[in-house]
Protein backbone atom coordinates (compact mmCIF):
# COMPACT_ATOMS: atom_id res chain seq x y z
CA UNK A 1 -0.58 0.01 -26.75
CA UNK A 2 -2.00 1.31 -23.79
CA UNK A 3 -3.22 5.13 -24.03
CA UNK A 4 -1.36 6.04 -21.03
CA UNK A 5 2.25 5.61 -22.37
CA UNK A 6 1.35 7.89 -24.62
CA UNK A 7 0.51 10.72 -22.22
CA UNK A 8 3.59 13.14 -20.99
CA UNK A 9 4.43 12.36 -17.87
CA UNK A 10 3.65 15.71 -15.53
CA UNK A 11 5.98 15.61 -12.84
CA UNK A 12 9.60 16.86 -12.45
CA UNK A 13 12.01 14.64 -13.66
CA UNK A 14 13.41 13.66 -9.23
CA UNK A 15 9.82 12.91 -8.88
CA UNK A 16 9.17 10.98 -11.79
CA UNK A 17 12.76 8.66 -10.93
CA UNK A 18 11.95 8.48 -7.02
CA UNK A 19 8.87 6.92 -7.98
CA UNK A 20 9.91 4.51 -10.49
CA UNK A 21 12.92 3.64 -8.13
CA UNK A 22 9.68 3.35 -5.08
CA UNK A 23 8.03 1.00 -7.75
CA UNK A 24 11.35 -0.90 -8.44
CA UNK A 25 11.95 -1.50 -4.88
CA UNK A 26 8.35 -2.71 -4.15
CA UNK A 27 8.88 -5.25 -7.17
CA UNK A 28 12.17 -6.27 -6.37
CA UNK A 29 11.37 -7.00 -2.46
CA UNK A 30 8.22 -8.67 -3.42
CA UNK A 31 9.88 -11.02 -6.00
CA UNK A 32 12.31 -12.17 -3.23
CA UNK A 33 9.93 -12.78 -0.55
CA UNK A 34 7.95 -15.08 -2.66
CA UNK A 35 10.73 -17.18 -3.10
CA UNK A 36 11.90 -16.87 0.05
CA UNK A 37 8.31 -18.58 1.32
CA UNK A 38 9.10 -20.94 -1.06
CA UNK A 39 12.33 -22.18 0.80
CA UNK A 40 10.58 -21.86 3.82
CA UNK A 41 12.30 -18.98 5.02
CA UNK A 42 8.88 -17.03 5.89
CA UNK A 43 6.04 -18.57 6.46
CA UNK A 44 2.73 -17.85 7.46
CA UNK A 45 0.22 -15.76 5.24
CA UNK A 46 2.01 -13.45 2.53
CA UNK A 47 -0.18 -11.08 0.05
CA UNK A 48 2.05 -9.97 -2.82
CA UNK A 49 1.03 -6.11 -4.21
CA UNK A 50 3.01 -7.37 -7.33
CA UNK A 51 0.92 -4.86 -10.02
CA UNK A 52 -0.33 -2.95 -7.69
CA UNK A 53 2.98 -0.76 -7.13
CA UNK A 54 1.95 2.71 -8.70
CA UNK A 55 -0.98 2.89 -6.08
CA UNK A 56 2.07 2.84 -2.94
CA UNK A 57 4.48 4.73 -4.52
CA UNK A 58 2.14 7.38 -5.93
CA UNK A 59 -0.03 8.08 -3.30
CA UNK A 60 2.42 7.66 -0.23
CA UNK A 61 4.45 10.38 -2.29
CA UNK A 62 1.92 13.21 -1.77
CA UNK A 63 1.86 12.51 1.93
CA UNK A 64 4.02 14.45 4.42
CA UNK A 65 6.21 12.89 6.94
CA UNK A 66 3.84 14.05 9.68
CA UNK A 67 0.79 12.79 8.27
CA UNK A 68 -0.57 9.21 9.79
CA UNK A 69 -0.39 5.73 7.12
CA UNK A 70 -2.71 2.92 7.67
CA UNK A 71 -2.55 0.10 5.51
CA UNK A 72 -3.73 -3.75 4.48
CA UNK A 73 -2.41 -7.05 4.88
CA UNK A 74 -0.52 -6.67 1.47
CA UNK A 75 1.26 -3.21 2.64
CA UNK A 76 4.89 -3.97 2.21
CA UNK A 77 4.95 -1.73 -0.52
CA UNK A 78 3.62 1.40 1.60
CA UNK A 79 5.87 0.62 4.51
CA UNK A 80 9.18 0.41 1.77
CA UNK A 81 7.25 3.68 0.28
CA UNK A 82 6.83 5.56 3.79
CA UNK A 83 10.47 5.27 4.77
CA UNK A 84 10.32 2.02 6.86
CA UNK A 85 13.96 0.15 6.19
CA UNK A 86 13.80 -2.28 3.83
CA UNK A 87 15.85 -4.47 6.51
CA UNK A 88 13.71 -4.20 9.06
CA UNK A 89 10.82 -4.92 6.65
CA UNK A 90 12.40 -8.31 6.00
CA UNK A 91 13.26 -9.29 9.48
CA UNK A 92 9.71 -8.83 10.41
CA UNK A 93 8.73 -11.06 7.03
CA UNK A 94 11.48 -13.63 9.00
CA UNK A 95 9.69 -13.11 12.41
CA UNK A 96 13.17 -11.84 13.91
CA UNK A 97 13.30 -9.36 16.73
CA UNK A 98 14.96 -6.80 14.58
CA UNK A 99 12.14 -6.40 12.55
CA UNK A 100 10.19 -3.57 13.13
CA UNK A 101 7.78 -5.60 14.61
CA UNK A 102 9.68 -7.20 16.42
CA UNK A 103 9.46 -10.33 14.99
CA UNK A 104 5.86 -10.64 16.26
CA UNK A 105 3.75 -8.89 13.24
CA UNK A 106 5.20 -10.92 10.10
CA UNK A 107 4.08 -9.69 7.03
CA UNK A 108 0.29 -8.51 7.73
CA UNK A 109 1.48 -6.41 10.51
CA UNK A 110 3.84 -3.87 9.91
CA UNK A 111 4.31 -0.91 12.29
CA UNK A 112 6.51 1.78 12.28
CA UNK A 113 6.02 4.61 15.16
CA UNK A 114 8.84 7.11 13.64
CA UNK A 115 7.23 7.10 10.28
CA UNK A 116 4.27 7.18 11.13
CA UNK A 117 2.88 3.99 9.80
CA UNK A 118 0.26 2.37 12.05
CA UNK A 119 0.12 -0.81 10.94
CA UNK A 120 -0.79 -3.19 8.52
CA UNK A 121 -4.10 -5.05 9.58
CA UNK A 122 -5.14 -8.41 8.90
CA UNK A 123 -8.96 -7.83 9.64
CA UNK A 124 -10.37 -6.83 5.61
CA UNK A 125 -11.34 -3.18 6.63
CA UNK A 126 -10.03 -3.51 10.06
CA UNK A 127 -8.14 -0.26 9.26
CA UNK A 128 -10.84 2.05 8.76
CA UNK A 129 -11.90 2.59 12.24
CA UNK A 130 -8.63 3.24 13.29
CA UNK A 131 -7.99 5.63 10.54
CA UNK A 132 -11.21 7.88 11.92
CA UNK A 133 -9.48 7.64 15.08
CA UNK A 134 -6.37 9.15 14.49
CA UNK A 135 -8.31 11.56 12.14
CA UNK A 136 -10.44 12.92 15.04
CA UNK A 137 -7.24 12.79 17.66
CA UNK A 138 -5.82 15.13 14.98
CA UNK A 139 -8.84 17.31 14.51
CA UNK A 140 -9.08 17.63 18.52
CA UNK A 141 -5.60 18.38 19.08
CA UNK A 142 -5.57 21.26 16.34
CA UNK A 143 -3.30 19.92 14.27
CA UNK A 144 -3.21 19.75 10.43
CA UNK A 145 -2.33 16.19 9.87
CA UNK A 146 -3.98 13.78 7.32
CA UNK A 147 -4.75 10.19 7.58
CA UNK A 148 -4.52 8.02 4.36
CA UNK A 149 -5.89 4.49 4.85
CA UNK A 150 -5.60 1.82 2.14
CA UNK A 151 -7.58 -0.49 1.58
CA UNK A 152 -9.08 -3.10 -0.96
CA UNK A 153 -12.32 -3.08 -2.94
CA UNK A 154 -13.40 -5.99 -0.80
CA UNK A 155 -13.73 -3.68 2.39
CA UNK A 156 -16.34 -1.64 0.47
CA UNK A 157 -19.05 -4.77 1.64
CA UNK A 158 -17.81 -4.25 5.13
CA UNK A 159 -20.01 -2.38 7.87
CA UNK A 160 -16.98 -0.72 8.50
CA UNK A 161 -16.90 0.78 5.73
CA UNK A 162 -19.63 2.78 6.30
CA UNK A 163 -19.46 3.47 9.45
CA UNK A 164 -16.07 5.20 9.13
CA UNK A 165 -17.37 6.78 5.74
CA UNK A 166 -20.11 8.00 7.72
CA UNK A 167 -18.46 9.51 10.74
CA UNK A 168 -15.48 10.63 8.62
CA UNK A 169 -18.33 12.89 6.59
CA UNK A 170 -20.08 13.99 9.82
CA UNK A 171 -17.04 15.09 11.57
CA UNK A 172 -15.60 16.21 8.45
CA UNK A 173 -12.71 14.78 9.73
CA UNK A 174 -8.86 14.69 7.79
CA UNK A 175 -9.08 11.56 6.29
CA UNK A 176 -8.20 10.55 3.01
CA UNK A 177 -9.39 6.65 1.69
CA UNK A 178 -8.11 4.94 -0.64
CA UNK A 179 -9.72 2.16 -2.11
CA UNK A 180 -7.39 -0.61 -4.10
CA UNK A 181 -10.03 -2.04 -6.02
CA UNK A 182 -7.69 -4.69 -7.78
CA UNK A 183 -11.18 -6.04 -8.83
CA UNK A 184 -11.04 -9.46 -6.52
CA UNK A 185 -11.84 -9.47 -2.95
CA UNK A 186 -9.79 -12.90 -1.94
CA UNK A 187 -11.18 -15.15 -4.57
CA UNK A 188 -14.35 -13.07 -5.49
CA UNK A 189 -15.34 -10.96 -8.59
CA UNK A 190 -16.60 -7.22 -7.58
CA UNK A 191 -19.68 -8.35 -9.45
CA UNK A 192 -20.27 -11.47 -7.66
CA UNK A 193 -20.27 -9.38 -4.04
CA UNK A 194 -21.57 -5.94 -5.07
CA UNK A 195 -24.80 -5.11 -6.27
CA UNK A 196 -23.27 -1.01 -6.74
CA UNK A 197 -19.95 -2.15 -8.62
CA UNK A 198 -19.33 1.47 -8.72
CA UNK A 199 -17.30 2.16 -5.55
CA UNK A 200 -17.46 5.42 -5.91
CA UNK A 201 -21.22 5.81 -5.92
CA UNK A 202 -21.06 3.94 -2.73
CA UNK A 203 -18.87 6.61 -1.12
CA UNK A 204 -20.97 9.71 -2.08
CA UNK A 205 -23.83 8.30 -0.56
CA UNK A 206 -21.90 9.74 2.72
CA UNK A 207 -21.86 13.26 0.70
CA UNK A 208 -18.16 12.36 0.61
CA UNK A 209 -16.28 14.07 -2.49
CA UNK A 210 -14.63 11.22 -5.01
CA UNK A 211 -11.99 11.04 -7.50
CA UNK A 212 -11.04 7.79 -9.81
CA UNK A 213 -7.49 7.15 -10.99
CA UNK A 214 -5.80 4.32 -13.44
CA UNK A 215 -4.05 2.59 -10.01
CA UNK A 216 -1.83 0.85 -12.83
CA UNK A 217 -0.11 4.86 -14.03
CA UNK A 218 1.62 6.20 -11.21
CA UNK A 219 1.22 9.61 -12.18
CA UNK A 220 -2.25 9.89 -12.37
CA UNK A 221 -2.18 8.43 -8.90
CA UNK A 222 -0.28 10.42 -7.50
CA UNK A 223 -1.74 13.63 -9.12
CA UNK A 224 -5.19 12.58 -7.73
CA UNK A 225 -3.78 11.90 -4.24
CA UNK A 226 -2.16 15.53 -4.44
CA UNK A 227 -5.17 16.95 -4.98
CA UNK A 228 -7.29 14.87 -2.14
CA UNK A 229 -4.79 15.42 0.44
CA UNK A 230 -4.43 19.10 -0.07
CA UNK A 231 -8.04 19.12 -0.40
CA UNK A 232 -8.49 17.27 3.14
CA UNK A 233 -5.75 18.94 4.55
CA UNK A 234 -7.56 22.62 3.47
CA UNK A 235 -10.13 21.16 6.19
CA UNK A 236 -12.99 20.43 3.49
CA UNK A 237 -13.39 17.17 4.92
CA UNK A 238 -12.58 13.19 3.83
CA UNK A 239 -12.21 12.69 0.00
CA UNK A 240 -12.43 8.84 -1.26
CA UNK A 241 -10.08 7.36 -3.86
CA UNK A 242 -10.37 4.66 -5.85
CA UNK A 243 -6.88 3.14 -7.76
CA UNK A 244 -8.21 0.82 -10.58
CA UNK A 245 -5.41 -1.74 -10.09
CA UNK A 246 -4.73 -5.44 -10.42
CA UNK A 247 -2.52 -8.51 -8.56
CA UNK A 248 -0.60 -10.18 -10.62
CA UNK A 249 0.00 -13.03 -8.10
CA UNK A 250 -2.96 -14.57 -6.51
CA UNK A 251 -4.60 -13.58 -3.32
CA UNK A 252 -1.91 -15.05 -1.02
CA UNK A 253 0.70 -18.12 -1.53
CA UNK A 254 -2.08 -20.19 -0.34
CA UNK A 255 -4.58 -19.17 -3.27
CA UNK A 256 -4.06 -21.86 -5.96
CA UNK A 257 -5.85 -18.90 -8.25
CA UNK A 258 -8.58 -20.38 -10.31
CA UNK A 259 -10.78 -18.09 -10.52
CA UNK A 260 -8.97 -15.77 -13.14
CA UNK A 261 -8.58 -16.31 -16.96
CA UNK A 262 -4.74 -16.50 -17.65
CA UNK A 263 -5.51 -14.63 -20.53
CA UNK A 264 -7.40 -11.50 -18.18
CA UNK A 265 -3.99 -11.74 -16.42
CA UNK A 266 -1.58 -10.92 -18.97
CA UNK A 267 -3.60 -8.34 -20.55
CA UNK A 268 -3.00 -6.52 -17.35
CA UNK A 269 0.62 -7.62 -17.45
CA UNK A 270 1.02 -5.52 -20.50
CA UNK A 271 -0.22 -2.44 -18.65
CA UNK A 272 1.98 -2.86 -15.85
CA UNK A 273 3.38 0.40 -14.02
CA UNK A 274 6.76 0.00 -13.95
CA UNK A 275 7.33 -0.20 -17.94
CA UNK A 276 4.35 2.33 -18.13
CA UNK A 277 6.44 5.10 -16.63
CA UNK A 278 9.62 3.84 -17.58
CA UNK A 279 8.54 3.73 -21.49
CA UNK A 280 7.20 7.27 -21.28
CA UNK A 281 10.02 8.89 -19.57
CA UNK A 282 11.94 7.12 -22.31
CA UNK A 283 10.23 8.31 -25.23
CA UNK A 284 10.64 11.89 -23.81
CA UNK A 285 14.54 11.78 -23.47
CA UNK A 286 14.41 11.72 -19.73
CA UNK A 287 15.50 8.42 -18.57
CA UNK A 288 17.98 6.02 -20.42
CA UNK A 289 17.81 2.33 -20.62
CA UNK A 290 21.26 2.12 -18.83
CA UNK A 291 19.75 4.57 -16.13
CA UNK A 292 16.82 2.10 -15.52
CA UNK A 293 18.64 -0.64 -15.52
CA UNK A 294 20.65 0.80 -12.73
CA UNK A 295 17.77 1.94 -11.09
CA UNK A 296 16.48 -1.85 -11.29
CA UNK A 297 20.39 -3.18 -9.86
CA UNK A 298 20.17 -0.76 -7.04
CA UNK A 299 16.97 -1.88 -6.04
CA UNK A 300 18.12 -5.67 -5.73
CA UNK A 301 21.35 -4.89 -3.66
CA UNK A 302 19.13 -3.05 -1.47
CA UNK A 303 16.88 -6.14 -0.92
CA UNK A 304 19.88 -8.52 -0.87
CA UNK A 305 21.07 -6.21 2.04
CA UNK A 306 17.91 -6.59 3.91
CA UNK A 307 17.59 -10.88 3.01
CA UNK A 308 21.73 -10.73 4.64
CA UNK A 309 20.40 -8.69 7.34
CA UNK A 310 17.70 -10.95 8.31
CA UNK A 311 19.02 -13.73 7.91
CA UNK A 312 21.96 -13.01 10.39
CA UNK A 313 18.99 -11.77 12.82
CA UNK A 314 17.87 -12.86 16.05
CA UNK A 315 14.84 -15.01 17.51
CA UNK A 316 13.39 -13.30 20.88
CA UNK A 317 14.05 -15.06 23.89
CA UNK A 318 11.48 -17.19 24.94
CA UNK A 319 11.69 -15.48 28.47
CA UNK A 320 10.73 -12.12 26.17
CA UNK A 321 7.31 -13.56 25.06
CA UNK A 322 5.10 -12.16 27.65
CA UNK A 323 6.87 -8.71 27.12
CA UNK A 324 3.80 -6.15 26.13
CA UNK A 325 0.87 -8.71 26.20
CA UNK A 326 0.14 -7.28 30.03
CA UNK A 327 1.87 -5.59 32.70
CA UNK A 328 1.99 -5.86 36.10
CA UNK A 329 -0.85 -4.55 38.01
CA UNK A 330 0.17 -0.80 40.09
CA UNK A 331 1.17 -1.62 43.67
């Protein structure tokens, strides 16, 4: 048994069942829009964070609703987390206008102005500029936002990595990272691309402070992304994350996933987040298997809501496509 279902679990007992209902949700919608792709109903690329759901629902959870989200190609789960409908999540997966999108993102780019979620990004560390960005709009306009940008261990080999790393440290500006390290960048062992498999080492090169947290226990990830963000927020600069995690699908639909031993994936399978919180809060009298099972029923009536929803949604006109690419020069 793993040594974290033996650990109490820290948090009040509505923050404990808000997250396992966050990770439910995540699951549930994830589930669905795999087998939607299979019937064709989206298409395009789609990156499942199926395993990965304690590193959304526990970090987004220390956030406040001012502070600025920028996320990954697989980000569903931090939009659902972050307050973006669940609806309008799946009619953007559909490429219908109601999504909030538009229709025009699909599932790598999410956006959601009124929670604050700029964007999913289909560029691997594509976010991380931006992120600096909004952190040093912040820091000029006085304000005491923070910026969390996620993003996979893969991004760690990017230049922008470090050039955001090194900027954020300089400026000592409000950012937090947080590094997904789910161990395979696409189709690639950490090993096989990183001569420093220690991400963390990587980031305090900048003089940047670090913390490591099981990404597969939701509490401990959330209880180190309480402390960074209060940290950051305290104005002692960036602080870098990194959420050991793992994908139980492959890369994307496309990825006929080869490169992983079948027997590496279920030993993760047995550590798996949902069941890791669930059996602890279980063993401590605090959650019933009746309660979590209608935790689990709620969570597929709200994504058969938002499949109904999208499904009755609408295509943009065709006379709408040139709407936002330019505008009309001033007169």
């Amino acid at each position: 048994m793993n040594e974290t279902l033996l650990s109490p679990v820290t948090v009040a007992d509505d923050v404990a069942l808000g997250m396992l209902r966050d990770m439910l949700r995540i699951r549930r919608f994830e589930e669905r829009c795999a087998d939607l792709y299979g019937q064709m109903k989206i298409r395009g690329f789609l990156h499942l964070y199926i395993g990965e759901e304690a590193v959304a629902a526990g970090a987004v959870r220390a956030l406040l609703p001012g502070d600025n989200v920028v996320a990954t190609y697989r980000e569903h789960g931090h939009a659902l987390v972050r307050g973006v409908r669940a609806d309008a999540v799946m009619a953007e997966m559909y490429g219908k206008q109601e999504g909030c999108s538009r229709g025009r993102g699909g599932s790598m780019h999410l956006f959601d102005a009124a929670t604050r979620l700029f964007g999913g990004n289909a560029i691997v560390g594509g976010g991380l500029p931006l992120a600096v960005g909004l952190a040093l709009a912040d820091r000029m306009q006085g304000t005491k936002r923070v910026t969390a940008v996620f993003f996979g261990e893969g991004a760690v080999a990017e230049g922008a990595f470090h050039e955001s790393m090194n900027l954020a440290a300089l400026w000592k500006l409000p950012v937090v990272f947080f590094c997904e390290n789910n161990f395979y960048a696409m189709g690639t062992a950490l090993a096989r691309s990183e001569s420093q498999t220690d991400l963390c080492v990587k980031a305090a090169a900048f003089g940047v402070p670090t913390r490591k947290a099981d990404g597969m226990d939701v509490i401990a990830v959330h209880a180190a992304a309480s402390e960074a963000v209060a940290q950051v927020r305290g104005g002692a600069g960036p602080v870098f994350v990194e959420c050991q995690t793992y994908r139980y699908r492959a890369h994307s639909m496309f990825d006929p996933d080869l490169y992983r031993d079948k027997a590496e994936v279920e030993a993760w399978k047995k550590r798996g987040p949902i069941h890791n919180l669930s059996n602890r809060l279980k063993a401590e009298g605090r959650l019933t298997e009746e309660a979590f099972l209608e935790l689990d029923a709620e969570a597929l009536r709200e994504v058969e809501a938002a499949v109904a929803f999208a499904e009755a949604g609408s295509w943009e006109p065709v006379e709408d496509l040139a709407r936002d690419v330019h505008t009309e020069a001033a007169r």
